[in-house]
PDB file of N, CA and C in Angstrom:
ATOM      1  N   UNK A   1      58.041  22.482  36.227  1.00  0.00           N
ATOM      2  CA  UNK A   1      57.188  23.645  36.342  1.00  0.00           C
ATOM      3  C   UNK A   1      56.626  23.689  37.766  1.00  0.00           C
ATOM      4  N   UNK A   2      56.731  24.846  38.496  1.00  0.00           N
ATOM      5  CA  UNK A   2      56.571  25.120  39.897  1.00  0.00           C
ATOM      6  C   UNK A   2      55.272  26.066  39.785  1.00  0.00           C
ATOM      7  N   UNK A   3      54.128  25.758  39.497  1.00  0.00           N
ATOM      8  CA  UNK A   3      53.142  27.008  39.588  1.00  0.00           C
ATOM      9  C   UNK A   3      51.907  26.596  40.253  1.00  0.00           C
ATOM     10  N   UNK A   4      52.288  27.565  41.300  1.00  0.00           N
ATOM     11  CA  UNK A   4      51.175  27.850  42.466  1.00  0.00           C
ATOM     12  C   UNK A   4      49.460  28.592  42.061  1.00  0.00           C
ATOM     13  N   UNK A   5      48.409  27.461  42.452  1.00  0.00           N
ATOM     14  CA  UNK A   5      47.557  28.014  42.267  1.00  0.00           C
ATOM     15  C   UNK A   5      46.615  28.672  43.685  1.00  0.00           C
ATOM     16  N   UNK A   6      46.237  30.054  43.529  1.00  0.00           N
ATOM     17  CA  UNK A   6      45.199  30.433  44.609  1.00  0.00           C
ATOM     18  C   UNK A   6      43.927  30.288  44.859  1.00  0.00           C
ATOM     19  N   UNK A   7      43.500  29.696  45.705  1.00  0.00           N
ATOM     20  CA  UNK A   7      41.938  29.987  45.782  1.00  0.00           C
ATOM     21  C   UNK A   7      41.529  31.448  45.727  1.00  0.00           C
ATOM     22  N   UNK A   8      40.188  31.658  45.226  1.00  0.00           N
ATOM     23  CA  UNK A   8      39.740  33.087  44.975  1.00  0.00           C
ATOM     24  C   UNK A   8      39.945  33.987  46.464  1.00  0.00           C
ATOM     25  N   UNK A   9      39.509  33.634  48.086  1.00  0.00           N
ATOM     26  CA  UNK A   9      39.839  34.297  48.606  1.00  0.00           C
ATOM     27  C   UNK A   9      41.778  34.876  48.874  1.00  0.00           C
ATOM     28  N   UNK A  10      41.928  33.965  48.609  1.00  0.00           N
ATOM     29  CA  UNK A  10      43.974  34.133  48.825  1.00  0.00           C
ATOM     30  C   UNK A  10      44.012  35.261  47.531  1.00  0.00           C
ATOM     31  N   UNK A  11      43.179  34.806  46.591  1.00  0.00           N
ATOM     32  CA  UNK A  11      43.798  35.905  45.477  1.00  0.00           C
ATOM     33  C   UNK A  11      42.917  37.744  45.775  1.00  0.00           C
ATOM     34  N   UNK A  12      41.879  37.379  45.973  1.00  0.00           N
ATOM     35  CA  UNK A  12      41.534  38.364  46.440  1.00  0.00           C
ATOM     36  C   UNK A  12      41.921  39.701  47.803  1.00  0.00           C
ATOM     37  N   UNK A  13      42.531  38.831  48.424  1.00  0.00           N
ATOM     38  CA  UNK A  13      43.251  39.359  49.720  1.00  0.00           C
ATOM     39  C   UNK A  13      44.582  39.873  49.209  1.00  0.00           C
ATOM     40  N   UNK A  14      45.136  39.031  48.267  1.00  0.00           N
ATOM     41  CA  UNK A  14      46.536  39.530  47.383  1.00  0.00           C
ATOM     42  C   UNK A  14      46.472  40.801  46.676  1.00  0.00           C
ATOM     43  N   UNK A  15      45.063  40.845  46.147  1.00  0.00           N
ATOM     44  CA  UNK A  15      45.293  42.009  45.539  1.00  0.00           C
ATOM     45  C   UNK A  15      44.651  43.463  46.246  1.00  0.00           C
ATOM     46  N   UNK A  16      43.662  42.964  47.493  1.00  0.00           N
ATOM     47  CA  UNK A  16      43.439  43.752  48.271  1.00  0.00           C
ATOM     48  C   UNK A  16      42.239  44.446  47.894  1.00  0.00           C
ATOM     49  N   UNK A  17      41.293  43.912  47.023  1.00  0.00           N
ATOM     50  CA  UNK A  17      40.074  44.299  46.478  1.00  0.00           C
ATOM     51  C   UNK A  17      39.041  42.958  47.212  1.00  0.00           C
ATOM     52  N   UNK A  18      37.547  43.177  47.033  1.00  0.00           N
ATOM     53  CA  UNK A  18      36.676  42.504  47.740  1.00  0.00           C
ATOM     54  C   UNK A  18      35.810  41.414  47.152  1.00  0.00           C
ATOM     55  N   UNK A  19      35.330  40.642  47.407  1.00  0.00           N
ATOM     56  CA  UNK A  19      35.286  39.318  46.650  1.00  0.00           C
ATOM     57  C   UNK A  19      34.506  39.601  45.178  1.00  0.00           C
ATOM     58  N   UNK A  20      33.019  40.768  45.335  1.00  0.00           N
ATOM     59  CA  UNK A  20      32.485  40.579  44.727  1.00  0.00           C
ATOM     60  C   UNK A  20      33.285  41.633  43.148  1.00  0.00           C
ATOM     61  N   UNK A  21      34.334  42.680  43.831  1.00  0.00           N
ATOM     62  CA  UNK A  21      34.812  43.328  42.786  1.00  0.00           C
ATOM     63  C   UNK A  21      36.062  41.794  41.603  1.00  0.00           C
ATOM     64  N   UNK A  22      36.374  40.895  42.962  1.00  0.00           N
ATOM     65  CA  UNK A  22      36.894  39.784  41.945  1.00  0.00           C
ATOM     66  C   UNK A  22      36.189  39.334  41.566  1.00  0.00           C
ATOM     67  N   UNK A  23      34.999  38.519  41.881  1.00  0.00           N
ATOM     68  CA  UNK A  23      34.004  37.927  40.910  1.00  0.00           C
ATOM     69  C   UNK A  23      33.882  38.848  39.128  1.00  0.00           C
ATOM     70  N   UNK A  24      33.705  39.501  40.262  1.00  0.00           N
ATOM     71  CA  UNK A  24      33.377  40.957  38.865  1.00  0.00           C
ATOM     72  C   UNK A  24      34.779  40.642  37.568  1.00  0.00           C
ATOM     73  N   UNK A  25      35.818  40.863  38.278  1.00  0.00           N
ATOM     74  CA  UNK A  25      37.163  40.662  37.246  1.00  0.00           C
ATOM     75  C   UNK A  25      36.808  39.425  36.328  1.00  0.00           C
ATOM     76  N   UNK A  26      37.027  38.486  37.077  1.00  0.00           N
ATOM     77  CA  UNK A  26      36.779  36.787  37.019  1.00  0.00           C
ATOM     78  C   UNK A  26      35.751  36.800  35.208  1.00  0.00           C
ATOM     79  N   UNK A  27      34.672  37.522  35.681  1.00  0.00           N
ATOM     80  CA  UNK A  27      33.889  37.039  34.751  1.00  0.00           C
ATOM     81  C   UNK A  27      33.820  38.079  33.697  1.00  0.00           C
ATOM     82  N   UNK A  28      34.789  39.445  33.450  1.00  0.00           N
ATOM     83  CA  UNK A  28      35.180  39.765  32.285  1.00  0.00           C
ATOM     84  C   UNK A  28      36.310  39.129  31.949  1.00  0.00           C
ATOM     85  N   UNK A  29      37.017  38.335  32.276  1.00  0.00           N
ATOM     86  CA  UNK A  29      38.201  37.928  31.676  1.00  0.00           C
ATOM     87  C   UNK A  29      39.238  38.521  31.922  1.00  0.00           C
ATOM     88  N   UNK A  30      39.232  39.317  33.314  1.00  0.00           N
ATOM     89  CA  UNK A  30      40.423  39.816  33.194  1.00  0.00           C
ATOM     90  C   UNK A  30      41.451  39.297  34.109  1.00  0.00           C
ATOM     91  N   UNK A  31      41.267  37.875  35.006  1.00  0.00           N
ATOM     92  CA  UNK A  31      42.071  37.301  35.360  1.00  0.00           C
ATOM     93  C   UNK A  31      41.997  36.231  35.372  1.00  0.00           C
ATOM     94  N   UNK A  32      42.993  35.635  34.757  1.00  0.00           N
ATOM     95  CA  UNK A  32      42.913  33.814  34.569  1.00  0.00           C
ATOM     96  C   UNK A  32      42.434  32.955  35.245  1.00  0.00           C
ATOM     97  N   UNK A  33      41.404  31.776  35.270  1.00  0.00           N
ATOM     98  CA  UNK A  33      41.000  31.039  36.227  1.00  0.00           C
ATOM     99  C   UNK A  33      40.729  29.360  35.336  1.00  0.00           C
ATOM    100  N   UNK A  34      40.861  28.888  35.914  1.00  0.00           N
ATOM    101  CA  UNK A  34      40.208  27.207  36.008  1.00  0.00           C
ATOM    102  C   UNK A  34      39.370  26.582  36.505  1.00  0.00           C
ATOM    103  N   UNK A  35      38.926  25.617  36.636  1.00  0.00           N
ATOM    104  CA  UNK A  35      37.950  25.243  37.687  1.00  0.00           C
ATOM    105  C   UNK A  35      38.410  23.479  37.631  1.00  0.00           C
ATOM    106  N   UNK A  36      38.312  23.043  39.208  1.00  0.00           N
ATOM    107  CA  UNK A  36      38.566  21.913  39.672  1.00  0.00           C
ATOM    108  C   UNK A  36      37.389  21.675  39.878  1.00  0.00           C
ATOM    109  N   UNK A  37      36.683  20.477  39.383  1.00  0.00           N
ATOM    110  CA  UNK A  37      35.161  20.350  39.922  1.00  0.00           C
ATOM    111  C   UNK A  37      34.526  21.560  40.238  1.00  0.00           C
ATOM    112  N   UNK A  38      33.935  22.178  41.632  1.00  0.00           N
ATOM    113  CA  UNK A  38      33.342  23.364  41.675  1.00  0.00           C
ATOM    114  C   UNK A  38      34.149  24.129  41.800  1.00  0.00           C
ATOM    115  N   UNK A  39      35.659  24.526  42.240  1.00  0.00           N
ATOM    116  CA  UNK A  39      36.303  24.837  42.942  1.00  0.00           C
ATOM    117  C   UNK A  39      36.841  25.985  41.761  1.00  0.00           C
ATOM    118  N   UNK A  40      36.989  26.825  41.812  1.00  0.00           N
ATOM    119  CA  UNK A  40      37.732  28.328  40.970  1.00  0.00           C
ATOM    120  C   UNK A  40      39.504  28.071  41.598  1.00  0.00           C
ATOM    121  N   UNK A  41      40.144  27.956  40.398  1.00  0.00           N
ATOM    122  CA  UNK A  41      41.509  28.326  41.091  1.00  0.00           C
ATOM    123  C   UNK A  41      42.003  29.262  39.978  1.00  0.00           C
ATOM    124  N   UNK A  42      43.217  30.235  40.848  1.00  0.00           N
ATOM    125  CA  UNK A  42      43.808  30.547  39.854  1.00  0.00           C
ATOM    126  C   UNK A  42      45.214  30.581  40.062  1.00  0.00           C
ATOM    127  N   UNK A  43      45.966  30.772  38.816  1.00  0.00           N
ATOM    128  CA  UNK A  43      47.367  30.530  38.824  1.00  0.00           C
ATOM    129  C   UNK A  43      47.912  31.815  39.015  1.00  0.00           C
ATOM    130  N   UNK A  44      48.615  31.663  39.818  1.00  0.00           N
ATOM    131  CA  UNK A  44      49.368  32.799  40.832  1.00  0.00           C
ATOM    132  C   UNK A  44      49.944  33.296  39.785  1.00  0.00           C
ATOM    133  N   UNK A  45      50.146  33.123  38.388  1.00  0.00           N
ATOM    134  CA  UNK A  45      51.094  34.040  37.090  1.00  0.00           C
ATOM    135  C   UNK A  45      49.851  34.785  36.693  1.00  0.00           C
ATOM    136  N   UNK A  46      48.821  34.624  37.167  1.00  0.00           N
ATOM    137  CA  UNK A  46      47.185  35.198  36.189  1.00  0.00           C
ATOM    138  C   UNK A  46      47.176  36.725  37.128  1.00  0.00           C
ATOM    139  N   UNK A  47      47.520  36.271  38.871  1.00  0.00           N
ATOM    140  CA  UNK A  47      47.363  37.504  39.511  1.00  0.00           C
ATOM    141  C   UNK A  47      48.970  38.600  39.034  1.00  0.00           C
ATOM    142  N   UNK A  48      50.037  37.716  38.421  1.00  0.00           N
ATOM    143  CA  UNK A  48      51.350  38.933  38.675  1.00  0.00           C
ATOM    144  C   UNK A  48      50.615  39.405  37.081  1.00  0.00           C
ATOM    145  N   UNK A  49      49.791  38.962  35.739  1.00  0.00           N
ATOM    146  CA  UNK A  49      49.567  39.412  34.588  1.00  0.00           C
ATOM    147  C   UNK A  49      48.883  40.517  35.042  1.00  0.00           C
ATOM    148  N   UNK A  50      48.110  40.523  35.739  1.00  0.00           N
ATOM    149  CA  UNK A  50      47.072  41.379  35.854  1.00  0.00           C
ATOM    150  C   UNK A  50      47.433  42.776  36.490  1.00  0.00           C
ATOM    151  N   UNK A  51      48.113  42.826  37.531  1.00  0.00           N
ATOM    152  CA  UNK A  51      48.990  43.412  38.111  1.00  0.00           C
ATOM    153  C   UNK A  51      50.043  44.461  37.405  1.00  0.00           C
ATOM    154  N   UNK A  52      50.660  43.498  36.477  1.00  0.00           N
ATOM    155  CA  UNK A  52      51.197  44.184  35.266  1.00  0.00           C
ATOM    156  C   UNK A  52      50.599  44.891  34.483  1.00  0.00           C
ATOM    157  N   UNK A  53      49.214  44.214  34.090  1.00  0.00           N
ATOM    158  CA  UNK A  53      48.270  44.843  32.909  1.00  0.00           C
ATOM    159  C   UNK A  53      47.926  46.850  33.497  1.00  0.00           C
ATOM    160  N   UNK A  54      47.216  46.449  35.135  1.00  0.00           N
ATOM    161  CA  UNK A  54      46.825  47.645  35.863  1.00  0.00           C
ATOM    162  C   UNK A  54      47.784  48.787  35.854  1.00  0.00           C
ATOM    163  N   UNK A  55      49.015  48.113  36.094  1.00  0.00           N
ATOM    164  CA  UNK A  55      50.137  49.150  35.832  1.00  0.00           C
ATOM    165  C   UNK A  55      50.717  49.930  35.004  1.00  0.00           C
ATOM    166  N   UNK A  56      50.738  49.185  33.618  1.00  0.00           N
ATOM    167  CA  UNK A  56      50.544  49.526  32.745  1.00  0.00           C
ATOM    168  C   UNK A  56      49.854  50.699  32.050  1.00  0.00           C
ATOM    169  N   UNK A  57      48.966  50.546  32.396  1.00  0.00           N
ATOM    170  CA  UNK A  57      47.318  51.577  31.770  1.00  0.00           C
ATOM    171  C   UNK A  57      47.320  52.586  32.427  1.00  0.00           C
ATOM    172  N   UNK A  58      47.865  52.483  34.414  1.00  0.00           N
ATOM    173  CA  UNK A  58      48.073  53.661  34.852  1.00  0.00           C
ATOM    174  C   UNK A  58      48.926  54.442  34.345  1.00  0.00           C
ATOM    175  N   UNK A  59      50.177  53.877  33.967  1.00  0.00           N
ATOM    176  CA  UNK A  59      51.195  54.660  33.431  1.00  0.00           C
ATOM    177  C   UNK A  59      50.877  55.207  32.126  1.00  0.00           C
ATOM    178  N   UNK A  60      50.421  54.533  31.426  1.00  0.00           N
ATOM    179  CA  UNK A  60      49.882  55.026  30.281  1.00  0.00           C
ATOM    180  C   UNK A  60      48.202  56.489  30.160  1.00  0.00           C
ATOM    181  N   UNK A  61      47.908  56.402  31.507  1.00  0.00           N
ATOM    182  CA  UNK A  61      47.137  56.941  31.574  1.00  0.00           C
ATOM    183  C   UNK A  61      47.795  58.695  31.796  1.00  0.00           C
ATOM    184  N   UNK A  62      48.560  58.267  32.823  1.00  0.00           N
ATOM    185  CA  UNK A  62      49.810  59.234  33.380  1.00  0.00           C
ATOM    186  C   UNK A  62      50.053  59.963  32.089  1.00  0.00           C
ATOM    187  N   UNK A  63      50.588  59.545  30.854  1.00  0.00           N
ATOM    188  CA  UNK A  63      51.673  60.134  30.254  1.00  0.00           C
ATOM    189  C   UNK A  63      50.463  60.995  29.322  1.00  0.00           C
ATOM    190  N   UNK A  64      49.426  60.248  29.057  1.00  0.00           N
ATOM    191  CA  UNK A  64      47.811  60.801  28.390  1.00  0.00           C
ATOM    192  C   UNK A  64      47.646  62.249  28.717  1.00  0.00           C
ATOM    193  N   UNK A  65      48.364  62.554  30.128  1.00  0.00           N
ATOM    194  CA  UNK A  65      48.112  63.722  30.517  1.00  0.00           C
ATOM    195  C   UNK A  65      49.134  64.422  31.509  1.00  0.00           C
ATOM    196  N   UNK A  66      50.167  64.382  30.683  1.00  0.00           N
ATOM    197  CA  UNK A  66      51.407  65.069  30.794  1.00  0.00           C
ATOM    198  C   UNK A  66      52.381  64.898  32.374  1.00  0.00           C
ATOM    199  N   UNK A  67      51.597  63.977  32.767  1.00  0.00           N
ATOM    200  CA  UNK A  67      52.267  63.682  34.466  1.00  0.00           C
ATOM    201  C   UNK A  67      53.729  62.858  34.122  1.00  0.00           C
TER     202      UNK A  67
END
């Protein structure tokens, strides 16, 4: 098993949103995390879920209204 974990700024820069809107994610649950001693990591499959999830809902939002 090859799985890369990010620190919150790497993941945050990945997805191109700002720390406190990830904090914000982080602590509804909407992206996977761990913690190493103090340290937040997350597994680089938590940022492609999420990614997927967003996409998803847009598209689904899309079709909600005939686009």
């Amino acid at each position: 098993m090859n799985t890369k974990v990010l620190t919150p700024r790497e993941s945050w820069q990945l997805l191109g949103i700002g720390r406190t809107k990830f904090y914000q994610l982080l602590a509804e649950g909407k992206i996977r995390y761990f913690k190493n001693g103090r340290r937040f990591l997350i597994p680089e499959s938590a940022i492609d879920e999420f990614i997927e999830e967003q996409t998803a809902m847009a598209l689904d939002g899309r079709k909600q209204y005939g686009e």
